[in-house]
PDB file of N, CA and C in Angstrom:
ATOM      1  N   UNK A   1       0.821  -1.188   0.000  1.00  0.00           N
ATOM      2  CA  UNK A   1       0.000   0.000   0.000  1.00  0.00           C
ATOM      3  C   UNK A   1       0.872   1.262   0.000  1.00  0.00           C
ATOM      4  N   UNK A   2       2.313   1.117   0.739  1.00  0.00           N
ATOM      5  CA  UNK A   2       2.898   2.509   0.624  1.00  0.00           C
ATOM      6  C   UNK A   2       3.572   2.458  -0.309  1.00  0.00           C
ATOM      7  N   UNK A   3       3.459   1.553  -1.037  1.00  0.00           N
ATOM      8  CA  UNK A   3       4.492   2.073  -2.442  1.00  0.00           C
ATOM      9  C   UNK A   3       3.502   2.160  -3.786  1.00  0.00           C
ATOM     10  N   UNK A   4       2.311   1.780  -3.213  1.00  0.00           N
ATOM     11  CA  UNK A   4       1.546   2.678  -4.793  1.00  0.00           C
ATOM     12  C   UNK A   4       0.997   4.114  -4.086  1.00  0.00           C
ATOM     13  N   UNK A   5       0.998   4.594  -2.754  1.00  0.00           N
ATOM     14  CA  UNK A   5       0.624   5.489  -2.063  1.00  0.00           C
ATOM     15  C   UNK A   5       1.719   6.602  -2.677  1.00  0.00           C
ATOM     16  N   UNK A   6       3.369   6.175  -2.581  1.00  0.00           N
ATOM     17  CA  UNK A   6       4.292   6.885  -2.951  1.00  0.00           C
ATOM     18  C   UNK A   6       4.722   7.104  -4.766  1.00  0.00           C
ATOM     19  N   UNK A   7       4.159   5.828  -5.463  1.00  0.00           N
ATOM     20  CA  UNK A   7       4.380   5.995  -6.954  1.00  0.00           C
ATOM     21  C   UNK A   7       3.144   6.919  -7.247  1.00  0.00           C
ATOM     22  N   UNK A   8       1.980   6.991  -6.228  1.00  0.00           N
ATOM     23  CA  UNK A   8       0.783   8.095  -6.736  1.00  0.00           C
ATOM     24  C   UNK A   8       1.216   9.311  -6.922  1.00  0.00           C
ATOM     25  N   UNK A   9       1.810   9.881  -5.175  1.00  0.00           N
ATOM     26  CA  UNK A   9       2.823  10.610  -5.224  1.00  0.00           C
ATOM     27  C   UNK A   9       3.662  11.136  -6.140  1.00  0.00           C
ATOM     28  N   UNK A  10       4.606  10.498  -6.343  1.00  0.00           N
ATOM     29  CA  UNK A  10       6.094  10.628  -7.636  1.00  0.00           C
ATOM     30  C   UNK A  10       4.611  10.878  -9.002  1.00  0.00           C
ATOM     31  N   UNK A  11       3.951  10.406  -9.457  1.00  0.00           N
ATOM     32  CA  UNK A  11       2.753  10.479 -10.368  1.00  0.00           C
ATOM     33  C   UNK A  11       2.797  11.791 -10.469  1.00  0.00           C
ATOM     34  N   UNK A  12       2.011  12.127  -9.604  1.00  0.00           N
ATOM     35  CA  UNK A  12       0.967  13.765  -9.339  1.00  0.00           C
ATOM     36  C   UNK A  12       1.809  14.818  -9.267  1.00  0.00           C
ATOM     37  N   UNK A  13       3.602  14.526  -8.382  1.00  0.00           N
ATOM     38  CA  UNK A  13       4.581  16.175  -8.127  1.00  0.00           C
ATOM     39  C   UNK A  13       4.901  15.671  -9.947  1.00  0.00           C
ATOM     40  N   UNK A  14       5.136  15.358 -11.089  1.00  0.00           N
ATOM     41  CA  UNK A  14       5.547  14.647 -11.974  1.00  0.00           C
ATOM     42  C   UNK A  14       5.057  15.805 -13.066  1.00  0.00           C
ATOM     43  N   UNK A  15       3.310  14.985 -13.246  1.00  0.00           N
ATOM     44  CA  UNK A  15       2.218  15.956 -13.655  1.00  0.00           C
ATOM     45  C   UNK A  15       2.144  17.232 -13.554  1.00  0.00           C
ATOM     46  N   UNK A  16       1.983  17.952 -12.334  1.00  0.00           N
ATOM     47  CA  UNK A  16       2.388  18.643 -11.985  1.00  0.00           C
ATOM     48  C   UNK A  16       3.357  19.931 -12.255  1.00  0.00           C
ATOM     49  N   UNK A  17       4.386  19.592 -11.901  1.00  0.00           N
ATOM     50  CA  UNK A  17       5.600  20.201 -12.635  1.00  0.00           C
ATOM     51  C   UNK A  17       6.012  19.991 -13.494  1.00  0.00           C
ATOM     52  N   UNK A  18       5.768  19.298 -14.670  1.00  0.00           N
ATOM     53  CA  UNK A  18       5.620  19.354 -16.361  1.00  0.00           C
ATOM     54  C   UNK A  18       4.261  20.529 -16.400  1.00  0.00           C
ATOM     55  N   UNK A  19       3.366  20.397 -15.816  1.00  0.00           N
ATOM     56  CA  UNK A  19       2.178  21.551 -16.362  1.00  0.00           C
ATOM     57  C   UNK A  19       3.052  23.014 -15.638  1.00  0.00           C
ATOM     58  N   UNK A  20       3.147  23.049 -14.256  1.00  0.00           N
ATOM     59  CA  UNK A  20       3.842  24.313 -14.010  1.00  0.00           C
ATOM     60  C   UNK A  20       4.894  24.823 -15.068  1.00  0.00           C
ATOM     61  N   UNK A  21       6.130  23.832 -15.873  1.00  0.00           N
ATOM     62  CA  UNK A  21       6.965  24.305 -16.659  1.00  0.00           C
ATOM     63  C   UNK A  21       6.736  24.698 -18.215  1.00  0.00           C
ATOM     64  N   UNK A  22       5.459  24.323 -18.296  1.00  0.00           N
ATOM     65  CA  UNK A  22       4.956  24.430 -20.043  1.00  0.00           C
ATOM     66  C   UNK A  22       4.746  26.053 -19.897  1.00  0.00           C
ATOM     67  N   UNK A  23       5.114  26.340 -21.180  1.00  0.00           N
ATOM     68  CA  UNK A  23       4.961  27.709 -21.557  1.00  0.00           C
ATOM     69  C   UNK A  23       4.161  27.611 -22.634  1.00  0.00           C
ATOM     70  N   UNK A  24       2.659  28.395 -22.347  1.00  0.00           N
ATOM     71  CA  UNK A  24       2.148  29.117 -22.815  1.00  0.00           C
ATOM     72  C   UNK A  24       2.564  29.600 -24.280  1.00  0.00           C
ATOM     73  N   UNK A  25       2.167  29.109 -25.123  1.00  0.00           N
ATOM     74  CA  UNK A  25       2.455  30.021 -26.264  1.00  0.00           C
ATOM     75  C   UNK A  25       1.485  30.455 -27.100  1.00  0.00           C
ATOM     76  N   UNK A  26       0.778  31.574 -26.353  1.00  0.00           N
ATOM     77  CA  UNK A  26      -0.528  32.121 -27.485  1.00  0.00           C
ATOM     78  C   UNK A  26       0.212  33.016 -28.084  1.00  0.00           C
ATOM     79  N   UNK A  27      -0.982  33.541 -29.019  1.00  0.00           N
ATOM     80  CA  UNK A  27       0.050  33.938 -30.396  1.00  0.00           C
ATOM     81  C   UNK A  27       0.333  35.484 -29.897  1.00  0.00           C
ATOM     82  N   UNK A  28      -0.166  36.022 -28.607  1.00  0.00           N
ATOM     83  CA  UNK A  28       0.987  37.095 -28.110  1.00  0.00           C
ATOM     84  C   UNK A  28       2.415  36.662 -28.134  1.00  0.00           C
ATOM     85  N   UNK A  29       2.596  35.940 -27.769  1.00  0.00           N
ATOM     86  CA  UNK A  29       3.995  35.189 -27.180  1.00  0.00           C
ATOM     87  C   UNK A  29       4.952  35.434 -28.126  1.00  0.00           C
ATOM     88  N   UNK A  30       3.903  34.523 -29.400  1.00  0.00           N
ATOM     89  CA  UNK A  30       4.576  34.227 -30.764  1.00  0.00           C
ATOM     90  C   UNK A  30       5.012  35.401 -31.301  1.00  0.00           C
ATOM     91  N   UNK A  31       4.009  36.511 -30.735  1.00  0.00           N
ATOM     92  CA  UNK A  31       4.748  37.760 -31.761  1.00  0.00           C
ATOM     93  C   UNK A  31       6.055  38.366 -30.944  1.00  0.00           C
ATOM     94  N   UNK A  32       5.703  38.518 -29.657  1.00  0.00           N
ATOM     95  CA  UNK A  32       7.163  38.758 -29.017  1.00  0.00           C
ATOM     96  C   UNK A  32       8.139  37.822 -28.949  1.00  0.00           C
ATOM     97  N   UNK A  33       8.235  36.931 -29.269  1.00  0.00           N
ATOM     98  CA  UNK A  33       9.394  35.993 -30.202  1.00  0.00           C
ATOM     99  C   UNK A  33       9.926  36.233 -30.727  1.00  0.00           C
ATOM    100  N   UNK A  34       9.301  36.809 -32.178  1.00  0.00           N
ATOM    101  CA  UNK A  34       9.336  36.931 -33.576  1.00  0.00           C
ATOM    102  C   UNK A  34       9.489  38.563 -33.527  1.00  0.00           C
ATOM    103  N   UNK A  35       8.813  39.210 -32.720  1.00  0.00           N
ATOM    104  CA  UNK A  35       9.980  40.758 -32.725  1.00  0.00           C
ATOM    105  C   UNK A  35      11.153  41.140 -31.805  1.00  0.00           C
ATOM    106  N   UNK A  36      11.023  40.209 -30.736  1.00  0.00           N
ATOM    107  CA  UNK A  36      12.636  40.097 -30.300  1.00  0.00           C
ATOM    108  C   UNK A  36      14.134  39.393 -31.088  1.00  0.00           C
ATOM    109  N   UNK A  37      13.456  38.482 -32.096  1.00  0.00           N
ATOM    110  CA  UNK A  37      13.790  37.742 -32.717  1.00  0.00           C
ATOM    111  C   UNK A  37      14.646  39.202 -34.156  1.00  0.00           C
ATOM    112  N   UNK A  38      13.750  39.658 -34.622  1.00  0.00           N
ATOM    113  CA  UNK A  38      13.786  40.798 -35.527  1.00  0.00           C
ATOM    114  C   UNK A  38      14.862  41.800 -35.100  1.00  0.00           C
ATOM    115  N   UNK A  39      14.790  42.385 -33.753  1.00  0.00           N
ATOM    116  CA  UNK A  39      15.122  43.535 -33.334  1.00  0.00           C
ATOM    117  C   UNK A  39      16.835  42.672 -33.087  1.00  0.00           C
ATOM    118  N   UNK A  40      17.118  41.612 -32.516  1.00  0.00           N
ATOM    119  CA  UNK A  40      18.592  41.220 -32.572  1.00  0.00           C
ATOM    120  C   UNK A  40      18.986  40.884 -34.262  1.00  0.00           C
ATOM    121  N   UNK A  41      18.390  40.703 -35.042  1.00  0.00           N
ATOM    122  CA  UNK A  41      19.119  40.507 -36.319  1.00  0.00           C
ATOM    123  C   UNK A  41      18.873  42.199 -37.302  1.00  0.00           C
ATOM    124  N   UNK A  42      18.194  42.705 -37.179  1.00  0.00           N
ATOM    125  CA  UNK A  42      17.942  44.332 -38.009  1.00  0.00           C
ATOM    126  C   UNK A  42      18.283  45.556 -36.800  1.00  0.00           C
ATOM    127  N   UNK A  43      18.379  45.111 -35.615  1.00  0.00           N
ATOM    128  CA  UNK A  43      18.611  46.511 -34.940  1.00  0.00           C
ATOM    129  C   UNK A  43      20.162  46.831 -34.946  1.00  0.00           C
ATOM    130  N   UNK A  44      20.275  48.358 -35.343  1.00  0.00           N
ATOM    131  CA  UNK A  44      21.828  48.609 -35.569  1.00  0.00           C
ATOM    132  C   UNK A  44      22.651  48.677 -34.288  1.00  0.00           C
ATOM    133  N   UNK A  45      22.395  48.566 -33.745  1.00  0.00           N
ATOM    134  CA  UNK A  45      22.790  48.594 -32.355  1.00  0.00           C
ATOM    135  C   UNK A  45      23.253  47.003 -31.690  1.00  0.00           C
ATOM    136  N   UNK A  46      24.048  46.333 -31.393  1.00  0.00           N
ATOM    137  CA  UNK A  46      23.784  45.197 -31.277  1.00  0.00           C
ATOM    138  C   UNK A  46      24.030  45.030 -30.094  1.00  0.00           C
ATOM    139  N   UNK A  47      24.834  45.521 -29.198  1.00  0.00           N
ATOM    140  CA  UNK A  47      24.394  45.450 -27.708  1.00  0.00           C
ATOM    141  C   UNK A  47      23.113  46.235 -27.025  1.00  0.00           C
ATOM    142  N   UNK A  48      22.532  47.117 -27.493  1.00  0.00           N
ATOM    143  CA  UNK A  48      21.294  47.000 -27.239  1.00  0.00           C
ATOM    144  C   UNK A  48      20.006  46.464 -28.022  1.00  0.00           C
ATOM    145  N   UNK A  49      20.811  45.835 -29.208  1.00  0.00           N
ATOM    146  CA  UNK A  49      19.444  44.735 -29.467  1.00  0.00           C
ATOM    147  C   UNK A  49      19.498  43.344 -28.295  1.00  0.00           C
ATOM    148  N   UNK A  50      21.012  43.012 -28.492  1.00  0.00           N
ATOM    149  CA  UNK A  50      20.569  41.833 -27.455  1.00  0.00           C
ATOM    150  C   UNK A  50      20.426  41.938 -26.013  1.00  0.00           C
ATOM    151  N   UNK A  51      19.988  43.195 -25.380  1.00  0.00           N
ATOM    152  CA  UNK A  51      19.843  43.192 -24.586  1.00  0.00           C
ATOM    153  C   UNK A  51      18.273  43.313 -24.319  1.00  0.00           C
ATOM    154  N   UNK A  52      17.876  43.736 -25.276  1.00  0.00           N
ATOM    155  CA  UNK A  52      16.683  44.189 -25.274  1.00  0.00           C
ATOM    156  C   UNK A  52      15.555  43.494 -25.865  1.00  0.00           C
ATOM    157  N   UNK A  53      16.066  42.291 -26.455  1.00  0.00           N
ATOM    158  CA  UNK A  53      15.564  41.407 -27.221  1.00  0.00           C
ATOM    159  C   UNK A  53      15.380  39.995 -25.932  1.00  0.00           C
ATOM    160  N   UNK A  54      16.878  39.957 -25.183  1.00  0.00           N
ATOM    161  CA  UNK A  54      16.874  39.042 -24.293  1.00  0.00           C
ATOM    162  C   UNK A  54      15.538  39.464 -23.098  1.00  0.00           C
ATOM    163  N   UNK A  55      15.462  40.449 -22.651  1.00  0.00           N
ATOM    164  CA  UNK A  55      14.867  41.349 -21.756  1.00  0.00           C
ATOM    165  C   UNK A  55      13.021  41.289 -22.089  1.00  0.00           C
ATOM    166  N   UNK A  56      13.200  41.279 -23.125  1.00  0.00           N
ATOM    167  CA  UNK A  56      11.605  41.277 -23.828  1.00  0.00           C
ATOM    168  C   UNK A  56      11.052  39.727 -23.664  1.00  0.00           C
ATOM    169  N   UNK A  57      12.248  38.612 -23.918  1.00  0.00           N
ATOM    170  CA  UNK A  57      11.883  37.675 -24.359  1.00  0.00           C
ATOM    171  C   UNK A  57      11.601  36.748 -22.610  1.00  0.00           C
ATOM    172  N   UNK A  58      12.222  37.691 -21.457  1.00  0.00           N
ATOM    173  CA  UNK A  58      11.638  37.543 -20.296  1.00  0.00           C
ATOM    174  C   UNK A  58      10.502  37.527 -19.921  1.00  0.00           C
ATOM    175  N   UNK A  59       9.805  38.502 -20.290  1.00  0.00           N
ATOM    176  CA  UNK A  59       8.566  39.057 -20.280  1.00  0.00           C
ATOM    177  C   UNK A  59       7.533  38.237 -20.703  1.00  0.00           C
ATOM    178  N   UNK A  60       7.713  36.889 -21.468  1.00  0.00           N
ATOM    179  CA  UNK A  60       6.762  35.812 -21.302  1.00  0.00           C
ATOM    180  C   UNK A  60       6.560  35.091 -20.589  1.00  0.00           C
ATOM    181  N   UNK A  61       7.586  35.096 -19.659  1.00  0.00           N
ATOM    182  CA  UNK A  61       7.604  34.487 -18.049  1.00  0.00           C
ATOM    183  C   UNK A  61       6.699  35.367 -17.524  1.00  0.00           C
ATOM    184  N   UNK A  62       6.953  36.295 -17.114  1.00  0.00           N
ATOM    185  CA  UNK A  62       6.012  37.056 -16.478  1.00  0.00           C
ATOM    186  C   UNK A  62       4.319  37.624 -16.502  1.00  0.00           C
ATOM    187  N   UNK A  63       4.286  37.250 -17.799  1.00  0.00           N
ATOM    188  CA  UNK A  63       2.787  37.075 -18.485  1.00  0.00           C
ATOM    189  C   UNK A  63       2.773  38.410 -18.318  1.00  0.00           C
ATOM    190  N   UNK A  64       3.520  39.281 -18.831  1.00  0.00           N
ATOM    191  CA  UNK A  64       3.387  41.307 -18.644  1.00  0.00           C
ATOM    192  C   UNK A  64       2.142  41.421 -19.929  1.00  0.00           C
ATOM    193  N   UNK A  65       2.128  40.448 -20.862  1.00  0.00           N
ATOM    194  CA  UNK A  65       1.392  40.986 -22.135  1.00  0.00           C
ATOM    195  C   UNK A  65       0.273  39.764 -22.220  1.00  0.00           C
ATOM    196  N   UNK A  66       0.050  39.164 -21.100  1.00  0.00           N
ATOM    197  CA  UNK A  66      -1.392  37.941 -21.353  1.00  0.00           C
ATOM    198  C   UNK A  66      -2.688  38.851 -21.059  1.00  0.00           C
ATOM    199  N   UNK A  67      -3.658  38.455 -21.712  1.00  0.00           N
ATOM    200  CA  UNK A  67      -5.058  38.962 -20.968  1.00  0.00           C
ATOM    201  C   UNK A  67      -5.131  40.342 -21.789  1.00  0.00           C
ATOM    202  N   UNK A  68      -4.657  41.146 -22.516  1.00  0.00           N
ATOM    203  CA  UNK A  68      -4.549  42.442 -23.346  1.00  0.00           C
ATOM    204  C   UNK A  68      -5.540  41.815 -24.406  1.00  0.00           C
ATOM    205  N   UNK A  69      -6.571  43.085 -24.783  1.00  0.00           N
ATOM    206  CA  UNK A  69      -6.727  43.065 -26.023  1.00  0.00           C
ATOM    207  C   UNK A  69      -5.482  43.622 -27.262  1.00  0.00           C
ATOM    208  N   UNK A  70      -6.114  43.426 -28.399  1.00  0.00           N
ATOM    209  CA  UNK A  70      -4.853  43.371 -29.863  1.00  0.00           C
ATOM    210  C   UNK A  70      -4.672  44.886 -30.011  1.00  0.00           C
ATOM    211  N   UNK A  71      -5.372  45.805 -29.634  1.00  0.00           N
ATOM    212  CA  UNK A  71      -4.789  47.221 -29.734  1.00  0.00           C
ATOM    213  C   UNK A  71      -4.036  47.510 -28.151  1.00  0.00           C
ATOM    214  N   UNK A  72      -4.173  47.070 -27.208  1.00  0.00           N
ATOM    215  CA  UNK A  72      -3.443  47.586 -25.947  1.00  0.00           C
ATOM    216  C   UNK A  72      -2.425  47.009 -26.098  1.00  0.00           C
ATOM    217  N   UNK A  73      -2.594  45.096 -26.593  1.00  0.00           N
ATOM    218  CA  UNK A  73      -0.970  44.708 -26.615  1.00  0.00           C
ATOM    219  C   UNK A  73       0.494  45.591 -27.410  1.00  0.00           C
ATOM    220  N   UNK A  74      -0.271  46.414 -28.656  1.00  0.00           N
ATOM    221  CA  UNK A  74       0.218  46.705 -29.619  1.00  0.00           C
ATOM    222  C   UNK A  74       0.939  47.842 -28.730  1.00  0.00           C
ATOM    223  N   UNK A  75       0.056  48.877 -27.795  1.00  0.00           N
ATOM    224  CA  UNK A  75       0.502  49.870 -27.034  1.00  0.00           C
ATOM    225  C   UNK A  75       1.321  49.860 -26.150  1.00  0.00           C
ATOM    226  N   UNK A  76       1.169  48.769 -25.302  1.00  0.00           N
ATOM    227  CA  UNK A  76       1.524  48.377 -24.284  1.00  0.00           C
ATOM    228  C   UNK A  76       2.994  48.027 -25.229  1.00  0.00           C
ATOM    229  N   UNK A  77       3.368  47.044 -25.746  1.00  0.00           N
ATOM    230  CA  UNK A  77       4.624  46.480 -26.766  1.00  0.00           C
ATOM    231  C   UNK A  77       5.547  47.762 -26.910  1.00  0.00           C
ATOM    232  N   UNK A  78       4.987  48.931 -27.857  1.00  0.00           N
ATOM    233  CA  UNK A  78       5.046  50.051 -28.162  1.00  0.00           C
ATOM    234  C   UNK A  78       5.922  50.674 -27.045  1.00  0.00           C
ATOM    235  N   UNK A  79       5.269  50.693 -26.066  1.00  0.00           N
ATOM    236  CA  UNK A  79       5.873  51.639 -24.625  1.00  0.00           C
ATOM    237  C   UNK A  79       6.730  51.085 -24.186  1.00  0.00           C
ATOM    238  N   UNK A  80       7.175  49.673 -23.982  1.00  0.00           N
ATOM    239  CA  UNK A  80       7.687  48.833 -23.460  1.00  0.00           C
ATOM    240  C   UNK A  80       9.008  49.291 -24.481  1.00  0.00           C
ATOM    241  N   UNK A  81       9.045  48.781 -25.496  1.00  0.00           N
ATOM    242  CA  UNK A  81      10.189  48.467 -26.116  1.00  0.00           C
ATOM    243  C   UNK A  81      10.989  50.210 -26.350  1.00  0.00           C
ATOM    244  N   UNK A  82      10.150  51.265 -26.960  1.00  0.00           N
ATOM    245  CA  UNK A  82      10.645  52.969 -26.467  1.00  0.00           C
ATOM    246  C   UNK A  82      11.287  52.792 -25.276  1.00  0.00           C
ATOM    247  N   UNK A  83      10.810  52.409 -23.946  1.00  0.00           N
ATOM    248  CA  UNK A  83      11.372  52.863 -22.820  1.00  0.00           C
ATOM    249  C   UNK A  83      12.885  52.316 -22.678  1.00  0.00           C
ATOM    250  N   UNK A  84      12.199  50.505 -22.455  1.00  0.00           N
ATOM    251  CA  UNK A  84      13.680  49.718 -22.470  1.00  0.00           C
ATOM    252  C   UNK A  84      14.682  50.163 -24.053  1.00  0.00           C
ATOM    253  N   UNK A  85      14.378  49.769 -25.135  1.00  0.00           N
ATOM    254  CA  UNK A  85      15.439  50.217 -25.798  1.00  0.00           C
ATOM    255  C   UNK A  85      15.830  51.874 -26.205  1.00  0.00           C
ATOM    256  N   UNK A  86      15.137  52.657 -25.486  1.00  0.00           N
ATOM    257  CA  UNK A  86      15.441  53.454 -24.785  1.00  0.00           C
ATOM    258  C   UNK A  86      15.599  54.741 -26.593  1.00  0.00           C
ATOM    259  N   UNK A  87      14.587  54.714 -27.788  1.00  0.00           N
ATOM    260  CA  UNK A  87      14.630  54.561 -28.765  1.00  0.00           C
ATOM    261  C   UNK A  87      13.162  54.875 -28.990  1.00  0.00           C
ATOM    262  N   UNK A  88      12.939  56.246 -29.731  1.00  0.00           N
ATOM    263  CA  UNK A  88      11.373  56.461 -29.987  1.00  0.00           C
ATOM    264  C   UNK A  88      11.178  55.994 -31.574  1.00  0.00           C
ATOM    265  N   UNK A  89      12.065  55.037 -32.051  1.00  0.00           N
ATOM    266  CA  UNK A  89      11.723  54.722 -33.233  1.00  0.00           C
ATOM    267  C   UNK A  89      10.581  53.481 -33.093  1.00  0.00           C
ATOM    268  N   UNK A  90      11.108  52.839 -31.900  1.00  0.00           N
ATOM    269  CA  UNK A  90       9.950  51.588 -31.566  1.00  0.00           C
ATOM    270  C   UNK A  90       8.838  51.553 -31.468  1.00  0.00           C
ATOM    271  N   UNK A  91       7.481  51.708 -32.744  1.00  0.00           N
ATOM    272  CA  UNK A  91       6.314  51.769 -32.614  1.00  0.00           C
ATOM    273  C   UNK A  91       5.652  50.319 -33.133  1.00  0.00           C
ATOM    274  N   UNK A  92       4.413  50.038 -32.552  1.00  0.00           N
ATOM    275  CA  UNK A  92       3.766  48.703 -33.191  1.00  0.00           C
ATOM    276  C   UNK A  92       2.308  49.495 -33.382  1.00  0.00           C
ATOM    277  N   UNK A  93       1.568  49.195 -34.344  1.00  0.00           N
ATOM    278  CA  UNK A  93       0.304  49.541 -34.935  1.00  0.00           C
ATOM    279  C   UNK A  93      -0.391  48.665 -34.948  1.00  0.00           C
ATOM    280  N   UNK A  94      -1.569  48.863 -34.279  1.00  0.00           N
ATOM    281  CA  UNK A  94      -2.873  47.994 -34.359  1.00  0.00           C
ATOM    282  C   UNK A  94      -4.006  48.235 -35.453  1.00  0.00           C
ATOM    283  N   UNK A  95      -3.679  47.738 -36.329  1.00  0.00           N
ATOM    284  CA  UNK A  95      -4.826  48.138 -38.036  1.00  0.00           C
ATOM    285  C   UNK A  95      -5.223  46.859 -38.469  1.00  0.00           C
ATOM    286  N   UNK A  96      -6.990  46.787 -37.489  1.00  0.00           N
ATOM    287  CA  UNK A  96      -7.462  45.625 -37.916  1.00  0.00           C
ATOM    288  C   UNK A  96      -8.058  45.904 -39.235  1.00  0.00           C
ATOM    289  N   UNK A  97      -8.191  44.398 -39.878  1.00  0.00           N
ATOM    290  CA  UNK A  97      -8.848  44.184 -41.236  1.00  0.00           C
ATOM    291  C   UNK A  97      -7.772  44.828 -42.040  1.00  0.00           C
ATOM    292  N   UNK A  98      -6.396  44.984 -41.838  1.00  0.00           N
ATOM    293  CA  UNK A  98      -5.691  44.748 -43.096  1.00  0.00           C
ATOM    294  C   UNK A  98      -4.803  44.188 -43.252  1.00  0.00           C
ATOM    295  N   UNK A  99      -5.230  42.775 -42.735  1.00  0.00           N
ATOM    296  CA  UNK A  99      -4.642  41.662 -43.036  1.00  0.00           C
ATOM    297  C   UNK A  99      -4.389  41.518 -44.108  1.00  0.00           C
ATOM    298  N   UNK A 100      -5.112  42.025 -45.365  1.00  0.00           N
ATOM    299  CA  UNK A 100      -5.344  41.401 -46.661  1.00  0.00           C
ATOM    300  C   UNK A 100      -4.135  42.240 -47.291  1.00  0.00           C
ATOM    301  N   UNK A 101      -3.377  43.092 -46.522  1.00  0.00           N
ATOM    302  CA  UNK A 101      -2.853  43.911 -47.592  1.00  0.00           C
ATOM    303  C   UNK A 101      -1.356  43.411 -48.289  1.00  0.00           C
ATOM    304  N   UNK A 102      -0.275  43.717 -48.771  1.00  0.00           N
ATOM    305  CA  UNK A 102       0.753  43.409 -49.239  1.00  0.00           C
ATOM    306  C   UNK A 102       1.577  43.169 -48.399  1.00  0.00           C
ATOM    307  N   UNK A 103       2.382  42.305 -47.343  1.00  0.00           N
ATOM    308  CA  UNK A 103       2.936  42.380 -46.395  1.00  0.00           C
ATOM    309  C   UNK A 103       4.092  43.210 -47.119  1.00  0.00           C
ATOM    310  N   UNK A 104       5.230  44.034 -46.292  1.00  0.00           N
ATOM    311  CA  UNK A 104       6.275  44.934 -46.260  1.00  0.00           C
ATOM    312  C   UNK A 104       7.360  44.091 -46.608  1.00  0.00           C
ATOM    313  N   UNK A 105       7.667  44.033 -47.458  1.00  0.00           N
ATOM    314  CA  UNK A 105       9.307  42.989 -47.205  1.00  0.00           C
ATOM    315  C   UNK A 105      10.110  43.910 -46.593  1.00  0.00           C
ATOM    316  N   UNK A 106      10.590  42.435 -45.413  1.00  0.00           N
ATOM    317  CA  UNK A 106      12.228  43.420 -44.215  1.00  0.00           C
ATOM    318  C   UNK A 106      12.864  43.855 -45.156  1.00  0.00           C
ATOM    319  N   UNK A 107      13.320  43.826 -46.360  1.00  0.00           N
ATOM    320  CA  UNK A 107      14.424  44.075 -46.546  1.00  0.00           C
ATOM    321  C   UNK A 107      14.217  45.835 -47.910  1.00  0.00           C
ATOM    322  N   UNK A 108      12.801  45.541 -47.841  1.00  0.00           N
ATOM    323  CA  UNK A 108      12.497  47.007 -48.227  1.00  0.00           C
ATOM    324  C   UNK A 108      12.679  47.968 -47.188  1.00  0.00           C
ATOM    325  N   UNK A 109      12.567  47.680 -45.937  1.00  0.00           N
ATOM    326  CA  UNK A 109      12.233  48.714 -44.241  1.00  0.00           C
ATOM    327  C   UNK A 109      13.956  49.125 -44.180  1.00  0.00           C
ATOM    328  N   UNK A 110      14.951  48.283 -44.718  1.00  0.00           N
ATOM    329  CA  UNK A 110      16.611  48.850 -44.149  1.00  0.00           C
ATOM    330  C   UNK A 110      16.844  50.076 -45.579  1.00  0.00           C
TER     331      UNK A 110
END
């Protein structure tokens, strides 16, 4: 009895802490990925891209950007990344319904 009492145990802390360690990846996440991801390979700066890229990419631990609607995240992102990279070029735009349009190629933006 105490050793399926204790394999229940070892079971459940197991379960458990695989669910505590999973990260979340809604597609907020995905975009602060994918613009921390951006800002260390196109930002001219490269000690403050990777600092600021590393720093951002914290911030999914912390769930700073869960629970936002798609125009506050955009604001919220916006303020965040001005302050820390310390840089008023850092803006994000929330323009629903134009999805449909021509995406920008990166390499038109350098």
């Amino acid at each position: 009895m105490k050793k399926v009492f204790n394999l229940l145990l070892i079971y459940v802390v197991i379960c458990f802490n695989s669910k505590a360690n999973a990260q979340d990846f809604t597609e907020s996440n995905k975009q602060i990925l994918e613009i921390a991801d951006k800002i260390n390979k196109y930002y001219i700066f490269e000690d403050v891209a990777n600092q600021l890229s590393k720093k951002l990419k914290s911030e999914i631990d912390l769930k700073t950007f869960d629970n936002l609607s798609d125009a506050e995240f955009a604001k919220s992102l916006s303020k965040y990344l001005t302050r820390n990279g310390n840089d008023l070029h850092f803006n994000l735009l929330y323009r629903p319904g134009k999805e449909e349009e021509k995406a920008v190629n990166e390499k038109e933006l350098l």
